[in-house]
PDB file of N, CA and C in Angstrom:
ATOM      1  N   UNK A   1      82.309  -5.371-105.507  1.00  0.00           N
ATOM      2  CA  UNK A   1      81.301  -5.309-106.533  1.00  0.00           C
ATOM      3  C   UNK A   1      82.002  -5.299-107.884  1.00  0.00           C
ATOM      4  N   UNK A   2      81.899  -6.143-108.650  1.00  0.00           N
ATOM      5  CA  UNK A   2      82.112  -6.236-109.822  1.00  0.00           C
ATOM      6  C   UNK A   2      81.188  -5.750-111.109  1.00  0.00           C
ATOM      7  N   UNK A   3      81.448  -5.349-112.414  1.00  0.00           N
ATOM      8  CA  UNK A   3      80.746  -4.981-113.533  1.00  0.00           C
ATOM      9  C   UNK A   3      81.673  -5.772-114.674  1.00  0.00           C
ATOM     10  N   UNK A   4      80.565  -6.200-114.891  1.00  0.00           N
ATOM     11  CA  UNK A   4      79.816  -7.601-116.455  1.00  0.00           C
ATOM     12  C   UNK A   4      80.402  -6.221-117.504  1.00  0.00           C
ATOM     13  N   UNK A   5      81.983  -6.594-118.075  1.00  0.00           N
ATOM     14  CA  UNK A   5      81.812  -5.588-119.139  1.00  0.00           C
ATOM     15  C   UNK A   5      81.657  -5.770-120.638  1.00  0.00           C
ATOM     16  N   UNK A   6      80.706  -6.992-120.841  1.00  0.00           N
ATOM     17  CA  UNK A   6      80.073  -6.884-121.718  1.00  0.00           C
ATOM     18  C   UNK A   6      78.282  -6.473-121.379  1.00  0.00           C
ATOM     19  N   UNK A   7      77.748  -6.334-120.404  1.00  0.00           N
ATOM     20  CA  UNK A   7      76.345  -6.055-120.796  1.00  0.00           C
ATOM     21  C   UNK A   7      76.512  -4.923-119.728  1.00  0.00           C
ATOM     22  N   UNK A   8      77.834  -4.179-118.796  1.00  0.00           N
ATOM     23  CA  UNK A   8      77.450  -2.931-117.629  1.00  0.00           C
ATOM     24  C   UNK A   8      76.698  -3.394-116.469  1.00  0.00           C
ATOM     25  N   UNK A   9      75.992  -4.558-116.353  1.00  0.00           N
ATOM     26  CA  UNK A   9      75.790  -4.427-115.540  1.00  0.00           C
ATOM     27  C   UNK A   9      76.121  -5.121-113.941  1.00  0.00           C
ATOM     28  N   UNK A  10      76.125  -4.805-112.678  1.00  0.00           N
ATOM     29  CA  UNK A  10      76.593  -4.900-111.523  1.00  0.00           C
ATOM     30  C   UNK A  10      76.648  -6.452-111.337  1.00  0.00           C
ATOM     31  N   UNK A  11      77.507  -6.726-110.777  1.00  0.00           N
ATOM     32  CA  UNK A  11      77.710  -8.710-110.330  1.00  0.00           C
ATOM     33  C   UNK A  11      78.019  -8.630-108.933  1.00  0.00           C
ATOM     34  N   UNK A  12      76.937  -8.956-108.058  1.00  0.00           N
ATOM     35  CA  UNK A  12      77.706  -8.933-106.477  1.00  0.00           C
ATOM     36  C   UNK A  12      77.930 -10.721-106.021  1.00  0.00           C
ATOM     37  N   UNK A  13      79.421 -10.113-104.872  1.00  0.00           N
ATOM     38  CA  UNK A  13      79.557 -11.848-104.903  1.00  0.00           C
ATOM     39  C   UNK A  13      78.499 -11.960-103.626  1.00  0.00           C
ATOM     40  N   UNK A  14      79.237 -13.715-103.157  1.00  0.00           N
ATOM     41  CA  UNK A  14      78.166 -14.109-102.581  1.00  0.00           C
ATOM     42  C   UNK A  14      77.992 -13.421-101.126  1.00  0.00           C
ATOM     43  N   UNK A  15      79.463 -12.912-100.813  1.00  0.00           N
ATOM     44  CA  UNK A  15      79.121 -12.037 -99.243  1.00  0.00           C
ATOM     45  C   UNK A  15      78.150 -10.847 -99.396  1.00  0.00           C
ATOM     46  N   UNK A  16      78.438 -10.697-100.901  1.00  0.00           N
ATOM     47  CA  UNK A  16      77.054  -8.877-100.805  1.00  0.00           C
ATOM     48  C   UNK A  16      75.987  -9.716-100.578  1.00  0.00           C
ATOM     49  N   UNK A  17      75.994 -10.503-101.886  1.00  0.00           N
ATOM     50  CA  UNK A  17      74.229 -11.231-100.999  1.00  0.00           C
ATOM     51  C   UNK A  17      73.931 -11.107 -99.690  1.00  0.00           C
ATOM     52  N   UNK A  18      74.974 -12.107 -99.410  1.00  0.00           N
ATOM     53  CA  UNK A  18      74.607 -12.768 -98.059  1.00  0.00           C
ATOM     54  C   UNK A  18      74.275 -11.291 -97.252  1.00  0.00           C
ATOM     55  N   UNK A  19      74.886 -10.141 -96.912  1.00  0.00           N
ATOM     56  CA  UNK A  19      74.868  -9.167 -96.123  1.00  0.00           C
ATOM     57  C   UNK A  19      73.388  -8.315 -96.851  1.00  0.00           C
ATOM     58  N   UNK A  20      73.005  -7.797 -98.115  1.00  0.00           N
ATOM     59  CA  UNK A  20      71.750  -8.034 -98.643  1.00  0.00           C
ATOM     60  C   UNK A  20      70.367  -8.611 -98.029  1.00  0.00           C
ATOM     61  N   UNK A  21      70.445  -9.775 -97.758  1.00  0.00           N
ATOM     62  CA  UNK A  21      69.881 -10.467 -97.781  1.00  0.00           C
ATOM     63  C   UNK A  21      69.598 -10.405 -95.982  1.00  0.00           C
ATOM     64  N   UNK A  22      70.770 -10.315 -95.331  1.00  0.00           N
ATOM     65  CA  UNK A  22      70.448 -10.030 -93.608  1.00  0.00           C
ATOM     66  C   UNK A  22      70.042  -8.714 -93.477  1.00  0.00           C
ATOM     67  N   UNK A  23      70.586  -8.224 -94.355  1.00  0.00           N
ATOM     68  CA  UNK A  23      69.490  -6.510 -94.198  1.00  0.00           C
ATOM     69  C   UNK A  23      68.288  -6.424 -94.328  1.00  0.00           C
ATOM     70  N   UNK A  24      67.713  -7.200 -95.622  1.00  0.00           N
ATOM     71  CA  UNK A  24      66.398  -7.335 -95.399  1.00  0.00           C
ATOM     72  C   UNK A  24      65.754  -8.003 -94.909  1.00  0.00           C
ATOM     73  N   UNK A  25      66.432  -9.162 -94.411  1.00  0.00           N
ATOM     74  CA  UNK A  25      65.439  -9.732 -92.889  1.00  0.00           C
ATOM     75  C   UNK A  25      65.050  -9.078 -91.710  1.00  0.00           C
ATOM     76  N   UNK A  26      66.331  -7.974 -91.541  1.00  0.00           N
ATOM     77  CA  UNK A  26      66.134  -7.801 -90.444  1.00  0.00           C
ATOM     78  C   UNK A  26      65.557  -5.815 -90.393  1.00  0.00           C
ATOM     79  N   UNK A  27      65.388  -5.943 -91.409  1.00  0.00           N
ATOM     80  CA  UNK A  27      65.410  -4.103 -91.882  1.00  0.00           C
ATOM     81  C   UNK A  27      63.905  -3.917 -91.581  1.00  0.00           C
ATOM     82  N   UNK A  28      62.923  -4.776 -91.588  1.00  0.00           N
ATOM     83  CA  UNK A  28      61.273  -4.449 -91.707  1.00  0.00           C
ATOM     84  C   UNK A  28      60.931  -4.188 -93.259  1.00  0.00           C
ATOM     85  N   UNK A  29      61.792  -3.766 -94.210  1.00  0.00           N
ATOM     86  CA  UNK A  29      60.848  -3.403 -95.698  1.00  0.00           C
ATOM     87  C   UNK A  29      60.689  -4.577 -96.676  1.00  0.00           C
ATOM     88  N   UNK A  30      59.653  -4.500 -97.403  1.00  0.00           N
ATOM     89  CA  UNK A  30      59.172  -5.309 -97.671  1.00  0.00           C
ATOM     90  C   UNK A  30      60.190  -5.493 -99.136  1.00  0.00           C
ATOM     91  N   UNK A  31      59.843  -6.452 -99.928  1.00  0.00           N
ATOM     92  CA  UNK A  31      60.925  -7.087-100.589  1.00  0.00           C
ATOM     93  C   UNK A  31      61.235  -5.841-101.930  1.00  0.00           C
ATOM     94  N   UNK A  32      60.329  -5.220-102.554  1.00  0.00           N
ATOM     95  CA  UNK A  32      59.509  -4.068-103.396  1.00  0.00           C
ATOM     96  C   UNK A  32      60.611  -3.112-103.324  1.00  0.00           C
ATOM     97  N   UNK A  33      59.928  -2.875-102.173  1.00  0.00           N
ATOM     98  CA  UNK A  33      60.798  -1.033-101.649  1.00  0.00           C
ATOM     99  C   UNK A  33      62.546  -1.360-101.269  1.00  0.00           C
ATOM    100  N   UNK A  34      62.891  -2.255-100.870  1.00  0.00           N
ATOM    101  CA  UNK A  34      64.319  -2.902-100.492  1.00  0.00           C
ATOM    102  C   UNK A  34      64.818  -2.486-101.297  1.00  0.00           C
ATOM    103  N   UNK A  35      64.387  -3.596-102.752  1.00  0.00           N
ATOM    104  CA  UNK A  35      65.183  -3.803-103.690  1.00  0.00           C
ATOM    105  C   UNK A  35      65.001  -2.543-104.442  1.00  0.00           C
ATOM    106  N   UNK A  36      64.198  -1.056-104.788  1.00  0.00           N
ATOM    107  CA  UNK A  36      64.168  -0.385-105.130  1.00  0.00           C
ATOM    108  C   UNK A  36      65.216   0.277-104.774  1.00  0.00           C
ATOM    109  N   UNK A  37      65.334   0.505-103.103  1.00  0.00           N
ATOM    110  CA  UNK A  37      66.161   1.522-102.314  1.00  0.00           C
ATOM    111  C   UNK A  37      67.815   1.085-103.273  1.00  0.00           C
ATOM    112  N   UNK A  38      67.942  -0.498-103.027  1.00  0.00           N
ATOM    113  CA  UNK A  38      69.318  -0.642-103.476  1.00  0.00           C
ATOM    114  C   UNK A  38      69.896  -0.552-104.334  1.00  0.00           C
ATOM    115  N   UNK A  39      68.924  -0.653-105.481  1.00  0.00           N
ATOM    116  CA  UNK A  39      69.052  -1.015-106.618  1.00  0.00           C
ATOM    117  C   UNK A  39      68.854  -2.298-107.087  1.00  0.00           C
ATOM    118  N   UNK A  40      67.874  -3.474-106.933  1.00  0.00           N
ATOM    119  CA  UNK A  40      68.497  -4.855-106.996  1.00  0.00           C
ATOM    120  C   UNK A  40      67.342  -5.220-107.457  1.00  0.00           C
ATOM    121  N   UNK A  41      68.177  -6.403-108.322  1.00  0.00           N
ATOM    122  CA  UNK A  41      65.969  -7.105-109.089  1.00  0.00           C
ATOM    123  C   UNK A  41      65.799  -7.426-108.196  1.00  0.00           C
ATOM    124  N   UNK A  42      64.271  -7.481-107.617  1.00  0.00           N
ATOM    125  CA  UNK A  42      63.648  -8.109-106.529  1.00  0.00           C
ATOM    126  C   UNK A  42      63.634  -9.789-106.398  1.00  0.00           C
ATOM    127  N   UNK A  43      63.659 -10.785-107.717  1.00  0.00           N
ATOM    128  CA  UNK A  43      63.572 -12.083-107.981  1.00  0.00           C
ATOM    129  C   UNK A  43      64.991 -12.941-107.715  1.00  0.00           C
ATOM    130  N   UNK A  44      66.046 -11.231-107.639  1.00  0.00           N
ATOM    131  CA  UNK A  44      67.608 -12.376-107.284  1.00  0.00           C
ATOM    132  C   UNK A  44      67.660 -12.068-105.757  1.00  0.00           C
ATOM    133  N   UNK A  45      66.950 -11.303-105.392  1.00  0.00           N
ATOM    134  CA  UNK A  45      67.142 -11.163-103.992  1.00  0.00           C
ATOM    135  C   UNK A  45      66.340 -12.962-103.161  1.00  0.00           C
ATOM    136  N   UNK A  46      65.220 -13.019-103.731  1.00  0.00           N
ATOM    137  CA  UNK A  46      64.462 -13.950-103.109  1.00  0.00           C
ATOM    138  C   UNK A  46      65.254 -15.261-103.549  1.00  0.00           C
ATOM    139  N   UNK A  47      65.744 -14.977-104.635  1.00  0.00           N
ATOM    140  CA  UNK A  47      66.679 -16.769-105.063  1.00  0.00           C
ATOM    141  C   UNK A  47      67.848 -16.577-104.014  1.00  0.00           C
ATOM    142  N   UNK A  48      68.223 -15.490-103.747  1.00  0.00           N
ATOM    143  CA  UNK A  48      69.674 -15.302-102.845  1.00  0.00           C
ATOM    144  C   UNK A  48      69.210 -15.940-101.503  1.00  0.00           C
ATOM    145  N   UNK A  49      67.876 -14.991-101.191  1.00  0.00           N
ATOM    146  CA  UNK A  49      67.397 -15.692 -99.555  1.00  0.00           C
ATOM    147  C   UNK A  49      67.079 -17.222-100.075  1.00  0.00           C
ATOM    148  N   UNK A  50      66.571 -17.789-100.665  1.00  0.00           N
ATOM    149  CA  UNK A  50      66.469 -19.402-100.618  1.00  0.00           C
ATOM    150  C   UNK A  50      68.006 -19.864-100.401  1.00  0.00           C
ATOM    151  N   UNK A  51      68.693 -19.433-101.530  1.00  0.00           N
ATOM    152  CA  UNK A  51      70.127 -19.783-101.222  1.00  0.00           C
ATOM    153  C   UNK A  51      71.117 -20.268 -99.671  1.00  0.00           C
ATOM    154  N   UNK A  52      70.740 -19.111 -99.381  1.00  0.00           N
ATOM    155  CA  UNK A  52      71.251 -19.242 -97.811  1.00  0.00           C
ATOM    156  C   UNK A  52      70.664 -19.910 -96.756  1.00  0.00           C
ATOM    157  N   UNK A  53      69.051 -19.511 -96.829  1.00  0.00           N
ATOM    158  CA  UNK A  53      68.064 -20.358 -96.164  1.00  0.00           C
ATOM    159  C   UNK A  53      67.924 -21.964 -96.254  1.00  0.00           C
ATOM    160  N   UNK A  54      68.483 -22.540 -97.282  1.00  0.00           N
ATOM    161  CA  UNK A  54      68.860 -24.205 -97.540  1.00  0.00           C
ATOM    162  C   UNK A  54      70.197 -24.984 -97.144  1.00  0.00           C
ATOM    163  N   UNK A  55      70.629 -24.111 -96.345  1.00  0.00           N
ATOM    164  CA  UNK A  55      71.976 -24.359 -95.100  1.00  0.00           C
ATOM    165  C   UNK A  55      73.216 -23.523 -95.889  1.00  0.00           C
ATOM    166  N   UNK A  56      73.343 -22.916 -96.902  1.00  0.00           N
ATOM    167  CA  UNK A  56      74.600 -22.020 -97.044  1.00  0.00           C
ATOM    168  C   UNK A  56      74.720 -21.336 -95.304  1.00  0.00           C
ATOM    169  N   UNK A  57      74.124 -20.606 -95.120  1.00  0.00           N
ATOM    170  CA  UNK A  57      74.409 -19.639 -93.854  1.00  0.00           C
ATOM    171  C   UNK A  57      73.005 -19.661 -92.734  1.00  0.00           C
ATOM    172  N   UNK A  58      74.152 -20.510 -91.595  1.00  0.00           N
ATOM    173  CA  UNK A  58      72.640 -21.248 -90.577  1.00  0.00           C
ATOM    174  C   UNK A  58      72.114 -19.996 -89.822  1.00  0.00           C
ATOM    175  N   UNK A  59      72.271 -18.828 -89.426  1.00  0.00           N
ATOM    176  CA  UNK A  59      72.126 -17.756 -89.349  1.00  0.00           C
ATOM    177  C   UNK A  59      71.001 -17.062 -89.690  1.00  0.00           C
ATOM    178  N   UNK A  60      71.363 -16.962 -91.380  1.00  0.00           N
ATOM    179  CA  UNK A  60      70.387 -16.528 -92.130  1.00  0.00           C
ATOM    180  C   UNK A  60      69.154 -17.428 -92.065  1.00  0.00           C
ATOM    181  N   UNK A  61      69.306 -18.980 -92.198  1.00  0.00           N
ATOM    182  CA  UNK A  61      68.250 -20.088 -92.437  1.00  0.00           C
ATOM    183  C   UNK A  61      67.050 -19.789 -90.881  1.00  0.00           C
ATOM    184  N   UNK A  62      67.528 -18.850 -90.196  1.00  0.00           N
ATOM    185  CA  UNK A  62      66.593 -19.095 -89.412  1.00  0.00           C
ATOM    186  C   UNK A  62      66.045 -17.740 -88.875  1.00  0.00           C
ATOM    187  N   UNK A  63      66.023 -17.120 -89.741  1.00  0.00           N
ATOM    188  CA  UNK A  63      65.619 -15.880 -90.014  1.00  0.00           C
ATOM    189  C   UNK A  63      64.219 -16.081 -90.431  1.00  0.00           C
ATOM    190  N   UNK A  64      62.588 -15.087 -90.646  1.00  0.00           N
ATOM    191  CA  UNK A  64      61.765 -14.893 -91.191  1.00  0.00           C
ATOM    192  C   UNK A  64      61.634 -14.311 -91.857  1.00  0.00           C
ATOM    193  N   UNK A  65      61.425 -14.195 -93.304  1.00  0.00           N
ATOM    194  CA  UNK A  65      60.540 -12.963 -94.062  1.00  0.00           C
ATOM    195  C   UNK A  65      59.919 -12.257 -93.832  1.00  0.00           C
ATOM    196  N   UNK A  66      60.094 -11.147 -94.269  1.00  0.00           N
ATOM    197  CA  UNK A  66      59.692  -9.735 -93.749  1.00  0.00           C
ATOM    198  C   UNK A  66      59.020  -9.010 -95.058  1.00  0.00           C
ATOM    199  N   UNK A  67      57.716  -9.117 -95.318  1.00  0.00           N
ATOM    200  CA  UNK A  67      57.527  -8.021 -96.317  1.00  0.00           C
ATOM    201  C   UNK A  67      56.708  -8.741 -97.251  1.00  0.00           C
ATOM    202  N   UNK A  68      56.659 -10.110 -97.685  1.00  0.00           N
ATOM    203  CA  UNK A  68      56.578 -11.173 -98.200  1.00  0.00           C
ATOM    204  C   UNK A  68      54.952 -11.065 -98.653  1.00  0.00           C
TER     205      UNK A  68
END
């Protein structure tokens, strides 16, 4: 995890996503409460899941939304 030290705030690379992003597929909470629990805007989480879901990680791409 990296920090932006001009604006403080958190930069995760693309494996936090990616591991992020299989947590909340597979966790049951809905996208809201997730990203609350973690700390995370809710809108980079859903660009992260498109991300992966468009063949970055075939894994993830065939996963469902949960919470949605």
């Amino acid at each position: 995890m990296e920090t932006n030290s001009c604006s403080g705030r958190l930069r995760y690379s693309k494996q936090e996503w990616q591991g992020f992003v299989s947590e909340f597929l597979t966790g049951g909470q809905d996208c809201k409460s997730f990203c609350r629990d973690k700390g995370l805007n809710p809108s980079r989480l859903i660009r992260w899941q498109g991300v992966f879901r468009n063949g970055i990680s075939p894994a993830i791409s065939q996963m469902q939304p949960v919470g949605f």
